[in-house]
Protein backbone atom coordinates (compact mmCIF):
# COMPACT_ATOMS: atom_id res chain seq x y z
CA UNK A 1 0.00 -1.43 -3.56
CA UNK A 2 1.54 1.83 -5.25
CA UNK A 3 0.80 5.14 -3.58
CA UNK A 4 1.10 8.37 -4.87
CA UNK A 5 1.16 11.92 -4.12
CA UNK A 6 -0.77 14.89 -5.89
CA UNK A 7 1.99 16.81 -5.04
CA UNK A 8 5.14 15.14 -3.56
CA UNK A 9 8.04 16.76 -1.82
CA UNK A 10 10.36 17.13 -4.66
CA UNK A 11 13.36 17.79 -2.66
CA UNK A 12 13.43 14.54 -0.66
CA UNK A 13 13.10 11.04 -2.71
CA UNK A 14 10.60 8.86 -2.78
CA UNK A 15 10.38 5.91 0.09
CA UNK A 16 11.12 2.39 -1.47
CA UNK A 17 9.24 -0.41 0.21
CA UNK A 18 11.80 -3.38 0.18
CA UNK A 19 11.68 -6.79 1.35
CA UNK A 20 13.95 -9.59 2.14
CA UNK A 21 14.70 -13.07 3.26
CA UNK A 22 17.76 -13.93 5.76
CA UNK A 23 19.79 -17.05 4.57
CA UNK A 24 21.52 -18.73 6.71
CA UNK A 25 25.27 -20.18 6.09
CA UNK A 26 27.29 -22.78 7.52
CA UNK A 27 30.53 -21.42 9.60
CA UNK A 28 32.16 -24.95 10.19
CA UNK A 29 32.28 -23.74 13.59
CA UNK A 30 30.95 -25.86 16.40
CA UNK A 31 31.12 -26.43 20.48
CA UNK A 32 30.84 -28.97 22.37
CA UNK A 33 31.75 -27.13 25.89
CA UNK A 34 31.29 -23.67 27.05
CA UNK A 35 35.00 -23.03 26.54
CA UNK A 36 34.69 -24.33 23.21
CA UNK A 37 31.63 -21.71 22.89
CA UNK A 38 33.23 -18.37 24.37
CA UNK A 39 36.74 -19.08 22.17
CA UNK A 40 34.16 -18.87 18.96
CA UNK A 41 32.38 -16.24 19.69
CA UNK A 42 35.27 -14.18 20.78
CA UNK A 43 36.47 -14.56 17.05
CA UNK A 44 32.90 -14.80 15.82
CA UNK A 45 32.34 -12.86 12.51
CA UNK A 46 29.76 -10.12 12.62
CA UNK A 47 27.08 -11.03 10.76
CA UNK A 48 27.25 -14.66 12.49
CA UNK A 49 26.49 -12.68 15.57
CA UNK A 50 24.04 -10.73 13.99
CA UNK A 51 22.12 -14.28 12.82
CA UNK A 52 22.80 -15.87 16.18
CA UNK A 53 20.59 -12.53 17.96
CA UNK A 54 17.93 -11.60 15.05
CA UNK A 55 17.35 -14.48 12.61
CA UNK A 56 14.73 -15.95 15.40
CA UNK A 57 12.13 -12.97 15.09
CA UNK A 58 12.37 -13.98 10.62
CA UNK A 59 11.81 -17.60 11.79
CA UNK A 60 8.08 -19.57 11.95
CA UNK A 61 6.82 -19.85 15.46
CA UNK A 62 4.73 -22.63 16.09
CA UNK A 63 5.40 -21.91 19.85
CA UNK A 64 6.76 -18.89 22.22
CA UNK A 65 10.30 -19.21 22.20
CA UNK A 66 11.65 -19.11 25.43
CA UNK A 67 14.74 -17.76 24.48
CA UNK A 68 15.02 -15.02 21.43
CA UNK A 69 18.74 -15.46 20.95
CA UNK A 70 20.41 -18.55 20.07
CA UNK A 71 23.33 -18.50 22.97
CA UNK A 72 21.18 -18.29 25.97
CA UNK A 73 18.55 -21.39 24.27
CA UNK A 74 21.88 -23.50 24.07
CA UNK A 75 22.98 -22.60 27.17
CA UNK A 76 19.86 -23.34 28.89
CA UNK A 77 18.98 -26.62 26.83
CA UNK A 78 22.27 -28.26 26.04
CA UNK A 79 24.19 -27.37 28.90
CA UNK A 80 21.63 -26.60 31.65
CA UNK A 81 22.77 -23.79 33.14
CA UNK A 82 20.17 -21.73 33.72
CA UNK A 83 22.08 -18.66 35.54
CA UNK A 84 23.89 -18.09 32.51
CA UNK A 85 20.88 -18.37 29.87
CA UNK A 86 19.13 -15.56 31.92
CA UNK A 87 21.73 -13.31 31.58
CA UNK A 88 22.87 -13.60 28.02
CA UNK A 89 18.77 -13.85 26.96
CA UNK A 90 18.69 -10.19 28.44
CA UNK A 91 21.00 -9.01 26.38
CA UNK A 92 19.59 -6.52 23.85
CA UNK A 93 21.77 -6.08 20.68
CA UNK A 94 19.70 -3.04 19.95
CA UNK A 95 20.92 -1.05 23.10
CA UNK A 96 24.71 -1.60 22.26
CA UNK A 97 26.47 1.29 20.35
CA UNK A 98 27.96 -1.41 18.09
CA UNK A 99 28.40 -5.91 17.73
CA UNK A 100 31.67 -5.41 19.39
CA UNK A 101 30.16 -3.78 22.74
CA UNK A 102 27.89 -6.34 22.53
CA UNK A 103 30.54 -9.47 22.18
CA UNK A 104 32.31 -8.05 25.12
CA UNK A 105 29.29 -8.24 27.50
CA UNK A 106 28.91 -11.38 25.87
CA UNK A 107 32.31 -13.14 27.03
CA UNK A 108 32.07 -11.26 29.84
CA UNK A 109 29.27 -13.31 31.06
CA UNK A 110 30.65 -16.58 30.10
CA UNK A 111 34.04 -15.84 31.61
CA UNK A 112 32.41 -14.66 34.74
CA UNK A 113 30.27 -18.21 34.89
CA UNK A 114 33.25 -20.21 34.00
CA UNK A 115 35.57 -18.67 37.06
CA UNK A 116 32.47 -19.69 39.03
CA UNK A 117 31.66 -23.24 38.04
CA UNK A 118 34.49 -25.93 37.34
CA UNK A 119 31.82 -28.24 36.16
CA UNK A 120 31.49 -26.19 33.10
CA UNK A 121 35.20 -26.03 32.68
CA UNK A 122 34.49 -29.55 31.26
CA UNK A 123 31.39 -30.36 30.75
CA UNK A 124 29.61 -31.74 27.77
CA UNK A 125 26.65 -29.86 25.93
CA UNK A 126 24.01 -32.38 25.04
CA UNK A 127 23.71 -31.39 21.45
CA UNK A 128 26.90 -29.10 20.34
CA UNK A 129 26.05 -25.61 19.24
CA UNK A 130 26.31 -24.71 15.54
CA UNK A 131 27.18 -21.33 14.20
CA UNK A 132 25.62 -20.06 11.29
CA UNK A 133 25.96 -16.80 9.30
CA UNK A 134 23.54 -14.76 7.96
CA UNK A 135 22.80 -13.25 4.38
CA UNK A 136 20.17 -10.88 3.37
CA UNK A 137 18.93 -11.40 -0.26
CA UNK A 138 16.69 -8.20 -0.65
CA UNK A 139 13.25 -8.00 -3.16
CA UNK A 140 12.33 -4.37 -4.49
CA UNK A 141 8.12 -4.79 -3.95
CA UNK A 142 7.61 -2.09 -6.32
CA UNK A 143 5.95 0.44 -3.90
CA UNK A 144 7.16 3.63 -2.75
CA UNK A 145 5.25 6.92 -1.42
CA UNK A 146 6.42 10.19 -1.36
CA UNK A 147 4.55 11.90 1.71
CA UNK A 148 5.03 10.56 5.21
CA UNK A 149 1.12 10.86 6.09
CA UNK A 150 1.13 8.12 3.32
CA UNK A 151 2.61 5.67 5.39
CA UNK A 152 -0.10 5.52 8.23
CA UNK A 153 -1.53 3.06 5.19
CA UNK A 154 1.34 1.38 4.06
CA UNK A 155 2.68 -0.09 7.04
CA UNK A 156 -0.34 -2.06 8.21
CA UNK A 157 -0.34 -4.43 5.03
CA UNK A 158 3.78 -4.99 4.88
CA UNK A 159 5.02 -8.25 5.24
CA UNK A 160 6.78 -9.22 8.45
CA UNK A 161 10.39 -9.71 6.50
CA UNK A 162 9.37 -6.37 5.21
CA UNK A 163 9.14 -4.58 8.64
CA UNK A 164 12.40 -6.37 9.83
CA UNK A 165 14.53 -5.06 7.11
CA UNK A 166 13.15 -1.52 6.95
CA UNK A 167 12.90 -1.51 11.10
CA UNK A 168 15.86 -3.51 12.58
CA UNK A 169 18.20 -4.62 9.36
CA UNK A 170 18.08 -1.26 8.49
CA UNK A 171 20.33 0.15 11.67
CA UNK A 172 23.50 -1.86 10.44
CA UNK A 173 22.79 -0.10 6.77
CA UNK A 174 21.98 3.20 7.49
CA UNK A 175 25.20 5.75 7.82
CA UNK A 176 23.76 7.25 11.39
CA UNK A 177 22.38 3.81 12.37
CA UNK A 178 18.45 3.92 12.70
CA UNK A 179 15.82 2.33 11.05
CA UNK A 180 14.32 3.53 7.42
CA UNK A 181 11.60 5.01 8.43
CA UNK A 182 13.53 7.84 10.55
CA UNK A 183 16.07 8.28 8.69
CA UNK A 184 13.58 9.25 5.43
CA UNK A 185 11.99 11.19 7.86
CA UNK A 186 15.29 13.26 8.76
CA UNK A 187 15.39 14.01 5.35
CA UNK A 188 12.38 15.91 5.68
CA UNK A 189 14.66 18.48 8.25
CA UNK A 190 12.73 19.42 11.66
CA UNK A 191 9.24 19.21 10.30
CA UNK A 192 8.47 15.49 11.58
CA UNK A 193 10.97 15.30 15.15
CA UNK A 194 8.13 14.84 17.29
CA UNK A 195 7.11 12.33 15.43
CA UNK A 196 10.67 10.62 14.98
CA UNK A 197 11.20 10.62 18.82
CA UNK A 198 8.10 8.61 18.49
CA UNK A 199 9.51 5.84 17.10
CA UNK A 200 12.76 5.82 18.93
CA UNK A 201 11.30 4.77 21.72
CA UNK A 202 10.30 1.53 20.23
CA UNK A 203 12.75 -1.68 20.51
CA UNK A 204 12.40 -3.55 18.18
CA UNK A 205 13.99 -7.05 20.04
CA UNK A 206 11.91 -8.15 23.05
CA UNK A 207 8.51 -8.54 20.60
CA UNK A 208 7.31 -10.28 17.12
CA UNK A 209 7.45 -8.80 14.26
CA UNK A 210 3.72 -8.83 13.85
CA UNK A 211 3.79 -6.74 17.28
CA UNK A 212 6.27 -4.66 15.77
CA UNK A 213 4.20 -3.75 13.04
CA UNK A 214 1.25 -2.85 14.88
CA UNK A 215 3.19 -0.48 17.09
CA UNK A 216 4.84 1.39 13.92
CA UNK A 217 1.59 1.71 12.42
CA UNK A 218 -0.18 2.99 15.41
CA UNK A 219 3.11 6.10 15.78
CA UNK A 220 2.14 7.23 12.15
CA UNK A 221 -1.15 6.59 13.11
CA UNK A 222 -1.94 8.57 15.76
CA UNK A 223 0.62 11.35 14.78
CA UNK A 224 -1.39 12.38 11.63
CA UNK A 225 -4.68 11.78 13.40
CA UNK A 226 -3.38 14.48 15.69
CA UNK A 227 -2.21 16.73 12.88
CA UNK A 228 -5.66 17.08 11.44
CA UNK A 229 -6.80 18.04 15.12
């Protein structure tokens, strides 16, 4: 799909549809105990953290995860503590200014639970938890569109991986930290702010990406249908 406009804002450049695939690495990092856990992750590169949070909603679902991030499914599965699962699977990495707010609240919660439970002081995960890293290997899809009306069409046939780079890999990319398609709007000055606050108010975490998609789409949607009122 290539989409073009008759008569294109020449002052702000074009929007290229990318999309990607997240590899993941090997860390040579393992626990085998909830200390063993919290000592990695308090040293835990960034974009192992990032993988460990996000590389689920990239991943094939043959069932509804129970848990979106890694930490709290290990917690829950391998060392059965279901206290501490709930409260690192409500942790939102989109809602944090930056990884390192969110690592604190993350050994925050596991030192709270280990002052609380001496059983997990020494206790034995029944499979050991593996860290991985993540890399992004981005594809250029030849498509770009120069109007933002133009997108009320383009974002219903993107590819998931498409929609998670431009909508969530996007806000570790991006100088002011927000997904593509608001930042190319900024560019655009005041004229499309309503329509920007729009799509602030959609979290990206807590959903699929084929969910995610839909609810985009629908913002550009309904904005343009409303413009033409």
């Amino acid at each position: 799909m290539n989409t073009t406009n008759a008569s294109p804002n020449r002052d702000v450049p074009h929007f290229v549809l990318k999309d990607c695939t997240l590899i993941a690495i090997a860390t040579n990092k393992r626990a085998n105990t909830l200390k063993e856990f919290r000592d990695h992750i308090e040293n835990l590169s960034l974009d192992s953290l990032y993988y460990h949070f996000w590389a689920n909603l990239l991943l094939p679902r043959f069932e509804e995860r129970e848990y979106i991030n890694d930490f709290a499914s290990w917690v829950r599965h391998s060392l059965s503590d279901a206290k501490l699962a709930e409260q690192l699977a409500v942790l939102d990495p989109g809602t944090f200014n930056n990884p390192e707010e969110l690592r604190y609240h993350l050994l925050e919660y596991i030192d709270d639970r280990l002052e609380e439970s001496e059983h997990l002081q020494w206790f034995h995960a029944t499979q050991r938890f593996e860290f991985l890293r993540s890399q992004i290997v981005v594809f250029d899809t030849q498509t770009k569109v120069s109007e933002p009306h133009q997108m009320s069409d383009l974002i219903p046939g993107m590819s998931v991986s498409s929609v998670f780079y431009h909508f969530i890999d996007a806000r570790r990319r991006t100088t002011d930290k927000i997904d593509d398609f608001r930042h190319w709007l900024a560019l655009f000055g005041e004229t499309y702010q309503p329509l920007i606050d729009k799509l602030t108010d959609i979290d990206p975490y807590f959903t699929s990406l084929v969910e995610l998609r839909q609810q985009v789409a629908v913002t550009f949607q309904k904005y343009f249908a409303e413009q033409t009122l």
